[in-house]
PDB file of N, CA and C in Angstrom:
ATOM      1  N   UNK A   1     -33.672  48.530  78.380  1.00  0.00           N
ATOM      2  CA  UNK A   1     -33.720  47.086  78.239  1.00  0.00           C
ATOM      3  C   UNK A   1     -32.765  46.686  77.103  1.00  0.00           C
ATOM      4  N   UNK A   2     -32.183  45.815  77.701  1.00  0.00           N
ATOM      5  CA  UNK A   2     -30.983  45.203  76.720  1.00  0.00           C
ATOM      6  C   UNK A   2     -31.481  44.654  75.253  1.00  0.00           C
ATOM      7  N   UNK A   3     -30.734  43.978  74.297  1.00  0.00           N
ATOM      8  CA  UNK A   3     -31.940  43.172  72.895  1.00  0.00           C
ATOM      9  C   UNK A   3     -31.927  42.307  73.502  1.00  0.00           C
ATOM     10  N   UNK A   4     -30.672  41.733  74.304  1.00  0.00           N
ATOM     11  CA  UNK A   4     -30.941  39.963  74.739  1.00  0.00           C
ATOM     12  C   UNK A   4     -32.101  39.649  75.574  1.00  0.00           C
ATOM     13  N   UNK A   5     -32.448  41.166  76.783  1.00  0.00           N
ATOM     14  CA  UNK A   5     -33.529  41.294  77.651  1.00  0.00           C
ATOM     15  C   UNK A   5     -34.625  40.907  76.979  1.00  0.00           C
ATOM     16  N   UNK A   6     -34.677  41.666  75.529  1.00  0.00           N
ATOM     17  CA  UNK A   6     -36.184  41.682  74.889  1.00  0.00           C
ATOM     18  C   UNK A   6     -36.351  40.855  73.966  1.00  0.00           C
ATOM     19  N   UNK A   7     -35.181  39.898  73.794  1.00  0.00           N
ATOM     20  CA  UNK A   7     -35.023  38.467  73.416  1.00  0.00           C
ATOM     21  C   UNK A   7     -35.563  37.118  73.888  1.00  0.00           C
ATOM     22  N   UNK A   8     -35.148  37.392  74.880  1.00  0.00           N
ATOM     23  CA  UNK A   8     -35.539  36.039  75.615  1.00  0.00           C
ATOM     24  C   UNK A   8     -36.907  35.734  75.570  1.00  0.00           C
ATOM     25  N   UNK A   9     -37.751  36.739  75.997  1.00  0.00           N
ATOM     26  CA  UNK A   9     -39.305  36.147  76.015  1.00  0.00           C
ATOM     27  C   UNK A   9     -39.650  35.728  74.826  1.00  0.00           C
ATOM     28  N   UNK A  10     -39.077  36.117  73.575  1.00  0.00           N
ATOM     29  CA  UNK A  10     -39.632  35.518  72.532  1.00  0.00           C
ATOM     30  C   UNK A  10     -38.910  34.182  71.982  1.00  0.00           C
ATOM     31  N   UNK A  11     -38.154  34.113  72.265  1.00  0.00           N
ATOM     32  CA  UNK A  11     -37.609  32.971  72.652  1.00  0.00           C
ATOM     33  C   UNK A  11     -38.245  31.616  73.497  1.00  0.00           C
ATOM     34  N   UNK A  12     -38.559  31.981  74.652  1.00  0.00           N
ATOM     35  CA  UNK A  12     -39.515  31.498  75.487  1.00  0.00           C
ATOM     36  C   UNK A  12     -40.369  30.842  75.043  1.00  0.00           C
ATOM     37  N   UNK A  13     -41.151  32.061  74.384  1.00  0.00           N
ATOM     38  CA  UNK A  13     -42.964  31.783  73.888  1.00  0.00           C
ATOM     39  C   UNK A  13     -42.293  30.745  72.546  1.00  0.00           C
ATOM     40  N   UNK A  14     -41.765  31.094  71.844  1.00  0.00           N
ATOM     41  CA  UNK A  14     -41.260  30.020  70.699  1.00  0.00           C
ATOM     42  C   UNK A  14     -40.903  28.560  70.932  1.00  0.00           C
ATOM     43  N   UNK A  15     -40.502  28.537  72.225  1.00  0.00           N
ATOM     44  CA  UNK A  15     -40.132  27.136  73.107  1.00  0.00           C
ATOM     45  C   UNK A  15     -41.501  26.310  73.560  1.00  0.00           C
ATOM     46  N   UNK A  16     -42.197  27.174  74.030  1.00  0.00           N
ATOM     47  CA  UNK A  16     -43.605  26.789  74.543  1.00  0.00           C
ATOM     48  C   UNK A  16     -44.837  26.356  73.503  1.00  0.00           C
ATOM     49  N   UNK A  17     -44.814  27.140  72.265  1.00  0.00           N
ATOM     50  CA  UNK A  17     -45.344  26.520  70.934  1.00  0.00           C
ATOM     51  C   UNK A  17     -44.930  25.685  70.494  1.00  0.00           C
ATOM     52  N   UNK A  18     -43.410  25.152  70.972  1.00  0.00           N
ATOM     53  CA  UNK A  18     -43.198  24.097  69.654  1.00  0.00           C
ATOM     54  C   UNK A  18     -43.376  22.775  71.114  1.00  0.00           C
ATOM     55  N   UNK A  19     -43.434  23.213  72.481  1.00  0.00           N
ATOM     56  CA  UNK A  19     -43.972  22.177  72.832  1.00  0.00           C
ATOM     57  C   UNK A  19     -45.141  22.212  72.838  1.00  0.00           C
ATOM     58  N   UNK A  20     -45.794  22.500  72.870  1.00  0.00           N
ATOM     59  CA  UNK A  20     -47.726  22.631  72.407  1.00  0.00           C
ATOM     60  C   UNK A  20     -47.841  22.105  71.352  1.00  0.00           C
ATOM     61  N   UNK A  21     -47.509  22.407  70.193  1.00  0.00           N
ATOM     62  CA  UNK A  21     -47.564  21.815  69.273  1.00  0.00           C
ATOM     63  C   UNK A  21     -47.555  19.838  68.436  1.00  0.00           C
ATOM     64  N   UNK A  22     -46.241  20.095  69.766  1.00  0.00           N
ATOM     65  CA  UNK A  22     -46.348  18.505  69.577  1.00  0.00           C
ATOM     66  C   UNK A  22     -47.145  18.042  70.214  1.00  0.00           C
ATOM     67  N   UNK A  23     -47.775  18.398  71.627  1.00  0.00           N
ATOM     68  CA  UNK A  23     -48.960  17.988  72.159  1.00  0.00           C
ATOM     69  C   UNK A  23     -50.224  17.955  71.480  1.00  0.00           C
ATOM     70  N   UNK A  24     -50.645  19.348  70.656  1.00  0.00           N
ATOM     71  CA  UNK A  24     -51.368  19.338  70.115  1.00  0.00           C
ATOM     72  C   UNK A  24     -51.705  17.593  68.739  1.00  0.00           C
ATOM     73  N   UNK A  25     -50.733  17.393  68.012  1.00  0.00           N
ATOM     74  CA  UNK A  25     -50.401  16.780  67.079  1.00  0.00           C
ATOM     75  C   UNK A  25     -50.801  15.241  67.965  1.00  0.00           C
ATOM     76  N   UNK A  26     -50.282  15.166  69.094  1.00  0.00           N
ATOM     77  CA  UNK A  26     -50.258  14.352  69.987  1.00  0.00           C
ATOM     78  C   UNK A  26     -51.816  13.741  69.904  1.00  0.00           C
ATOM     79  N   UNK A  27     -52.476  14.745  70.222  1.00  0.00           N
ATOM     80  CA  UNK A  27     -54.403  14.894  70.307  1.00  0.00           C
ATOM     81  C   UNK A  27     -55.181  15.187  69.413  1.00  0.00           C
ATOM     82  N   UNK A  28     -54.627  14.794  68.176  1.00  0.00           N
ATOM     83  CA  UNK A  28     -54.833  14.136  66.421  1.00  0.00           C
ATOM     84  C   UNK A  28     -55.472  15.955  66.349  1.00  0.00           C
ATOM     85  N   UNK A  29     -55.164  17.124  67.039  1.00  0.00           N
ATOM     86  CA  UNK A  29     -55.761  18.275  66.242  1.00  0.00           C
ATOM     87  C   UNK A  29     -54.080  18.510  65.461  1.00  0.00           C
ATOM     88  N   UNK A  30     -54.140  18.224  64.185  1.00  0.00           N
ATOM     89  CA  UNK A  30     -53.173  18.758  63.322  1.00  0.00           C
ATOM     90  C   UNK A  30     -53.243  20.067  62.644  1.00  0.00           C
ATOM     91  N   UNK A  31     -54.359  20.467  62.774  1.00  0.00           N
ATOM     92  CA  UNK A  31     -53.963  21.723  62.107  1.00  0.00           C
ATOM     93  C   UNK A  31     -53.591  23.043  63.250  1.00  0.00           C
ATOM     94  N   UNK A  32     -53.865  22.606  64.386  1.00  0.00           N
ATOM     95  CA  UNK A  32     -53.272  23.805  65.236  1.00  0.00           C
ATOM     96  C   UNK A  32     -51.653  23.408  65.338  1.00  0.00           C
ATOM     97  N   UNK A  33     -51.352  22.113  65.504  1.00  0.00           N
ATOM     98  CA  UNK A  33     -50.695  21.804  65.697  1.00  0.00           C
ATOM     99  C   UNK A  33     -48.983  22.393  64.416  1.00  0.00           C
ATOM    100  N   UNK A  34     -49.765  22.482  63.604  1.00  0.00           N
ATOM    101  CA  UNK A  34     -49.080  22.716  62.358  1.00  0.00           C
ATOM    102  C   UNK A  34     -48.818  24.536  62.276  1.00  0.00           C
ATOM    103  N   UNK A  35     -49.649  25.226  63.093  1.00  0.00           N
ATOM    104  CA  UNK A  35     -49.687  26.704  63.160  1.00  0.00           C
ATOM    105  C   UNK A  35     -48.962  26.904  63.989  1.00  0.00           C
ATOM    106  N   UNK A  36     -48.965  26.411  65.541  1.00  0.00           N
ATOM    107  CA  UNK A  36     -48.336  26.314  66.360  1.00  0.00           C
ATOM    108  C   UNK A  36     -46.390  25.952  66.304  1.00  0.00           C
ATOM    109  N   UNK A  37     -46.548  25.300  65.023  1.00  0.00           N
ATOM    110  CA  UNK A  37     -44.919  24.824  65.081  1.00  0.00           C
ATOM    111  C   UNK A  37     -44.367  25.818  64.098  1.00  0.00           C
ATOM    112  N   UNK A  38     -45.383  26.174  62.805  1.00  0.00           N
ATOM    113  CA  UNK A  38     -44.824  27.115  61.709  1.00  0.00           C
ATOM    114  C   UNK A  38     -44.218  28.399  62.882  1.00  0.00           C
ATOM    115  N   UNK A  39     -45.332  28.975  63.384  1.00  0.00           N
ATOM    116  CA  UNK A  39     -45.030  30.311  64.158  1.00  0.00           C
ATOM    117  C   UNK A  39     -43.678  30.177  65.323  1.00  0.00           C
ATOM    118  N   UNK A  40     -43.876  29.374  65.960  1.00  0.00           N
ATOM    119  CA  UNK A  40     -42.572  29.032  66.890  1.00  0.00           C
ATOM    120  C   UNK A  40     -41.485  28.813  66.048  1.00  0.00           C
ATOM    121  N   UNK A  41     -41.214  28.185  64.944  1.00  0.00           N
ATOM    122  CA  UNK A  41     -39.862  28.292  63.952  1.00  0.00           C
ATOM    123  C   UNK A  41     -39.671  29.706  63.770  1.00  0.00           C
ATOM    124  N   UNK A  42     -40.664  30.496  62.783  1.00  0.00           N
ATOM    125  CA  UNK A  42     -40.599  31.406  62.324  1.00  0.00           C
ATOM    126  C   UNK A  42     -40.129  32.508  63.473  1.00  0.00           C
ATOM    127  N   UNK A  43     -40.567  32.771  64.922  1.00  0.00           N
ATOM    128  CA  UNK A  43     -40.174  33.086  65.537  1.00  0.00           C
ATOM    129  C   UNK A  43     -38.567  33.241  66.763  1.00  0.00           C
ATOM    130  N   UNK A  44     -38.407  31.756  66.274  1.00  0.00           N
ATOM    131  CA  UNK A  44     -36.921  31.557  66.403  1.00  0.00           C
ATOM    132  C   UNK A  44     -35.790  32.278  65.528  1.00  0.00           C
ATOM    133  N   UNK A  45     -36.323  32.213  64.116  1.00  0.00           N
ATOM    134  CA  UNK A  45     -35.432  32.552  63.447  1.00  0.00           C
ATOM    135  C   UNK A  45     -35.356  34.139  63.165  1.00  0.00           C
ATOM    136  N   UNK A  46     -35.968  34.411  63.738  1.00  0.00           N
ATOM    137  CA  UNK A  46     -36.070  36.003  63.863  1.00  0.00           C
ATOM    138  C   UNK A  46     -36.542  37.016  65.124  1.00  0.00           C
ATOM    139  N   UNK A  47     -35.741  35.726  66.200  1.00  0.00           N
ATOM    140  CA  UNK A  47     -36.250  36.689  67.528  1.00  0.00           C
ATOM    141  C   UNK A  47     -34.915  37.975  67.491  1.00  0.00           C
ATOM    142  N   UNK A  48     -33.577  37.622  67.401  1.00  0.00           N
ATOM    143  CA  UNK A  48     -33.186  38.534  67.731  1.00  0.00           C
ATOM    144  C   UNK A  48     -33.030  39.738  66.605  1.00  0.00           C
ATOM    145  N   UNK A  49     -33.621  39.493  65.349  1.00  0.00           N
ATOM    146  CA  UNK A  49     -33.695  40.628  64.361  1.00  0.00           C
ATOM    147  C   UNK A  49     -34.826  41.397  65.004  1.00  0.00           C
ATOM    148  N   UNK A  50     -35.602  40.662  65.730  1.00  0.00           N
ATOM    149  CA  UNK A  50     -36.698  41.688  66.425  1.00  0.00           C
ATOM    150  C   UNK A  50     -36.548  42.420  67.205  1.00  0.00           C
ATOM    151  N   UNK A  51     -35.988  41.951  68.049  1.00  0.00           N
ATOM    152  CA  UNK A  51     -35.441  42.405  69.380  1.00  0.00           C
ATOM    153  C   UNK A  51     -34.241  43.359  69.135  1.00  0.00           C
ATOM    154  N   UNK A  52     -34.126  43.385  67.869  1.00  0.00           N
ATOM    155  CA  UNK A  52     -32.773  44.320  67.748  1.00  0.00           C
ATOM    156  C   UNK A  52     -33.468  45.351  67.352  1.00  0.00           C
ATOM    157  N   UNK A  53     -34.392  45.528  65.892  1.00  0.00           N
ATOM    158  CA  UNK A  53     -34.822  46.368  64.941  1.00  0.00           C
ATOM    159  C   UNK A  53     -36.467  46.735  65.075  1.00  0.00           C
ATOM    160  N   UNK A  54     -37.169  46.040  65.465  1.00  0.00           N
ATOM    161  CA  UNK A  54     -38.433  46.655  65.643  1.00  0.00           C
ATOM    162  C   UNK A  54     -38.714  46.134  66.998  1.00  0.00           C
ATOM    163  N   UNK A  55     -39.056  46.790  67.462  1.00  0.00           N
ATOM    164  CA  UNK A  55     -39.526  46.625  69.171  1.00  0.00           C
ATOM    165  C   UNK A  55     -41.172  46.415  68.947  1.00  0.00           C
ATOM    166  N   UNK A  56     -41.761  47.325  68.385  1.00  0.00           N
ATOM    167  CA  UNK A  56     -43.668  47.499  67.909  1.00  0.00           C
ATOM    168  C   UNK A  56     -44.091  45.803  67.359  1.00  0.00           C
ATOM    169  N   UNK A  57     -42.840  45.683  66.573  1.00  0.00           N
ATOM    170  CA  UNK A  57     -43.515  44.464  65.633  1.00  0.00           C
ATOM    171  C   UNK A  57     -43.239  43.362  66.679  1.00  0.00           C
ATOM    172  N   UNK A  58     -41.819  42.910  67.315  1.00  0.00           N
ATOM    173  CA  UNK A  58     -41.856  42.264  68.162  1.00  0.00           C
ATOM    174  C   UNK A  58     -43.069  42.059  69.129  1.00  0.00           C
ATOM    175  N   UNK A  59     -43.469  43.408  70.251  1.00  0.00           N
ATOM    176  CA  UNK A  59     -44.581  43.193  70.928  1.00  0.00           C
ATOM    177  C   UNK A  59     -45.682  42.416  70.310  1.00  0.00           C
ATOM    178  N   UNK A  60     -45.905  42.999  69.165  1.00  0.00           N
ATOM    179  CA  UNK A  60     -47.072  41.782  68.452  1.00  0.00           C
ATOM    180  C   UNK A  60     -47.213  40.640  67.940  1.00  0.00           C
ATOM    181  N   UNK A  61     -45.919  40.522  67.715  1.00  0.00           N
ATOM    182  CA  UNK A  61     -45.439  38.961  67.509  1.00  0.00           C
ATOM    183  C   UNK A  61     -45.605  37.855  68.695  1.00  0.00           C
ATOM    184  N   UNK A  62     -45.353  38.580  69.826  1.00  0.00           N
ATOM    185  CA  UNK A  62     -45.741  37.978  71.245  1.00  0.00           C
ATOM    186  C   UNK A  62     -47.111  37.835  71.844  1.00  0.00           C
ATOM    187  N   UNK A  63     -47.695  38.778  71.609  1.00  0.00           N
ATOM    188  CA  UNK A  63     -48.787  38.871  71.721  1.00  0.00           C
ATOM    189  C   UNK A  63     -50.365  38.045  70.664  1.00  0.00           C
ATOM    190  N   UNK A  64     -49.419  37.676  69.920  1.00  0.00           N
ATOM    191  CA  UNK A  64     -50.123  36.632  68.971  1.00  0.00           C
ATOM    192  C   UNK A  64     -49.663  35.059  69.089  1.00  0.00           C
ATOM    193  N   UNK A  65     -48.791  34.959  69.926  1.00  0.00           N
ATOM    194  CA  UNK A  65     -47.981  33.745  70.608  1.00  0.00           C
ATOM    195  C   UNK A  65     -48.671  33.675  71.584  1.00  0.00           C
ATOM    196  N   UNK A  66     -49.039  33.936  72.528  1.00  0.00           N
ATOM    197  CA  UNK A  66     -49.875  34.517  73.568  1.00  0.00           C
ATOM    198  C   UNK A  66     -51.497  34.105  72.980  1.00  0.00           C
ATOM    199  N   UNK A  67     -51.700  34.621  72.088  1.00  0.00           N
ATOM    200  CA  UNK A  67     -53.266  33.970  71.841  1.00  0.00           C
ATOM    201  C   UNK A  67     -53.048  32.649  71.295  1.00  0.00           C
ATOM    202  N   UNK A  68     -52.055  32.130  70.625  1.00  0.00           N
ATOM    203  CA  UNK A  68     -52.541  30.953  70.403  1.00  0.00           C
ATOM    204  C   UNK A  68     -51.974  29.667  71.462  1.00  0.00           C
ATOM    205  N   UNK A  69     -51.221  30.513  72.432  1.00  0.00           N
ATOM    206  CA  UNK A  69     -51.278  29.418  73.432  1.00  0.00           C
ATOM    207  C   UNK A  69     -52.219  29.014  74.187  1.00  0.00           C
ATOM    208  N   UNK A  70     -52.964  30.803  74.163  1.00  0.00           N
ATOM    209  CA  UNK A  70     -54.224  30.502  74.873  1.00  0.00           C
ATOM    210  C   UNK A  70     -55.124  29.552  73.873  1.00  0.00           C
ATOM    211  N   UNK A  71     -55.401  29.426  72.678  1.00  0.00           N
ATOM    212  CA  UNK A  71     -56.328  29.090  72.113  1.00  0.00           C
ATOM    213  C   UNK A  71     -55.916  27.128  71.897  1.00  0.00           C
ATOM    214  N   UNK A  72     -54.606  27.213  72.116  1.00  0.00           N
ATOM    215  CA  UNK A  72     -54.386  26.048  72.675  1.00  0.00           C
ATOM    216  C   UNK A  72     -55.110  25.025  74.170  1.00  0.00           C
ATOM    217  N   UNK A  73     -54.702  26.032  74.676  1.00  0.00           N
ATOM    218  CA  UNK A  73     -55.329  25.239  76.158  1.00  0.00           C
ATOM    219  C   UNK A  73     -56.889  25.958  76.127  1.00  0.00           C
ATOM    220  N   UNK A  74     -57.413  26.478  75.605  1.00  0.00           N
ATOM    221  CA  UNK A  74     -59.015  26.126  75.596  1.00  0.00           C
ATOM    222  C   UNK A  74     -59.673  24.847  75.044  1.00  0.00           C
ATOM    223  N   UNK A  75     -58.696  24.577  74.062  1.00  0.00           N
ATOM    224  CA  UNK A  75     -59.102  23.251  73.376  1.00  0.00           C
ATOM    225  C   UNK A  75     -58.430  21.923  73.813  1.00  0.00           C
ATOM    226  N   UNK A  76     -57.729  22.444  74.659  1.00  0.00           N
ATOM    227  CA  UNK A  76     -57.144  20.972  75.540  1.00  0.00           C
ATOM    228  C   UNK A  76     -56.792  21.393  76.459  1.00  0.00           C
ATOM    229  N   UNK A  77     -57.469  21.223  77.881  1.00  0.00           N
ATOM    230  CA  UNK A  77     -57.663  22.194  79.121  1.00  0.00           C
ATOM    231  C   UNK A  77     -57.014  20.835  80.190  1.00  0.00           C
ATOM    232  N   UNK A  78     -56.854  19.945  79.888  1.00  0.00           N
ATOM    233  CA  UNK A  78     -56.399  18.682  80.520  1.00  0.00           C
ATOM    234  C   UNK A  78     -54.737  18.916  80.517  1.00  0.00           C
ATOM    235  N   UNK A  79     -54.297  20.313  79.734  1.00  0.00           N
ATOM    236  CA  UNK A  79     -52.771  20.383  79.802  1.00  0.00           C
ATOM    237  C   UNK A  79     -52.448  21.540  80.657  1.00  0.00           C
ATOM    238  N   UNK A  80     -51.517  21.440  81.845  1.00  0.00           N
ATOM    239  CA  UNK A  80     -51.042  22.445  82.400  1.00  0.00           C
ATOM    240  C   UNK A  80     -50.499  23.860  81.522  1.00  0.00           C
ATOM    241  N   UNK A  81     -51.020  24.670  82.234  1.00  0.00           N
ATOM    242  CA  UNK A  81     -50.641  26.019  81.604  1.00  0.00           C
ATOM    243  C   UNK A  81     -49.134  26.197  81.483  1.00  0.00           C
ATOM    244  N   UNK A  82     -48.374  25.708  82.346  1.00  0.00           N
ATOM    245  CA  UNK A  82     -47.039  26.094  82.767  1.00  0.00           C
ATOM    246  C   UNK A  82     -46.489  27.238  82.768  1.00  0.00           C
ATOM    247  N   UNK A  83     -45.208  27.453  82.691  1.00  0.00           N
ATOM    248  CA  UNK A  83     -44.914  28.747  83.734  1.00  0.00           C
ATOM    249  C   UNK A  83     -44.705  30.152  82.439  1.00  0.00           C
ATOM    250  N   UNK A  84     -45.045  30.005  80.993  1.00  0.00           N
ATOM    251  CA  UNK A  84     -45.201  30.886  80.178  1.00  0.00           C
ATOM    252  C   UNK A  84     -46.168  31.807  80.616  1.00  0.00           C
ATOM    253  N   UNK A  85     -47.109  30.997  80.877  1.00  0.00           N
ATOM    254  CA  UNK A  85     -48.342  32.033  80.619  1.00  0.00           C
ATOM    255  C   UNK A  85     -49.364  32.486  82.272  1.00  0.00           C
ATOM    256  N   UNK A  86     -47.766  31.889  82.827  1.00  0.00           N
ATOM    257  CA  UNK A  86     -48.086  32.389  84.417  1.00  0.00           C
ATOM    258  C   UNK A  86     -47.811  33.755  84.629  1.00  0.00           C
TER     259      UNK A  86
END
């Protein structure tokens, strides 16, 4: 797998938090909303140092993107899942 291969999804999931986020913010919960946007920055700015240099840490970085999208749409289930977390 290429880095750009193992790039993109985190990329992705970083795209999908920072639109959640504003939804969230949207539905006066600010403090997810505020976790949701820190982690999607933070994840932008270091997808492809991930994807280059640690593969382990990456997976978990995703995988914690992944729970809080889920923990997103448990608390606002009126929003389509869309095609991330299909």
């Amino acid at each position: 797998m290429t880095i750009s291969e193992r790039q993109a999804p985190i990329e992705l999931l970083a795209t999908a938090l920072q639109r959640n986020a504003k939804l969230a913010v949207d539905e006066g919960d600010d403090a997810l909303g505020m976790v949701l946007h820190s982690v999607s920055t933070a994840m932008m700015s270091t997808a492809n140092e991930l994807a280059e240099q640690d593969t382990n840490l990456a997976g978990s970085v995703v995988l914690r993107a992944l729970g809080l999208l889920t923990a997103f749409h448990c608390r606002h289930p009126h929003y389509p899942v869309g095609p991330v977390l299909h």
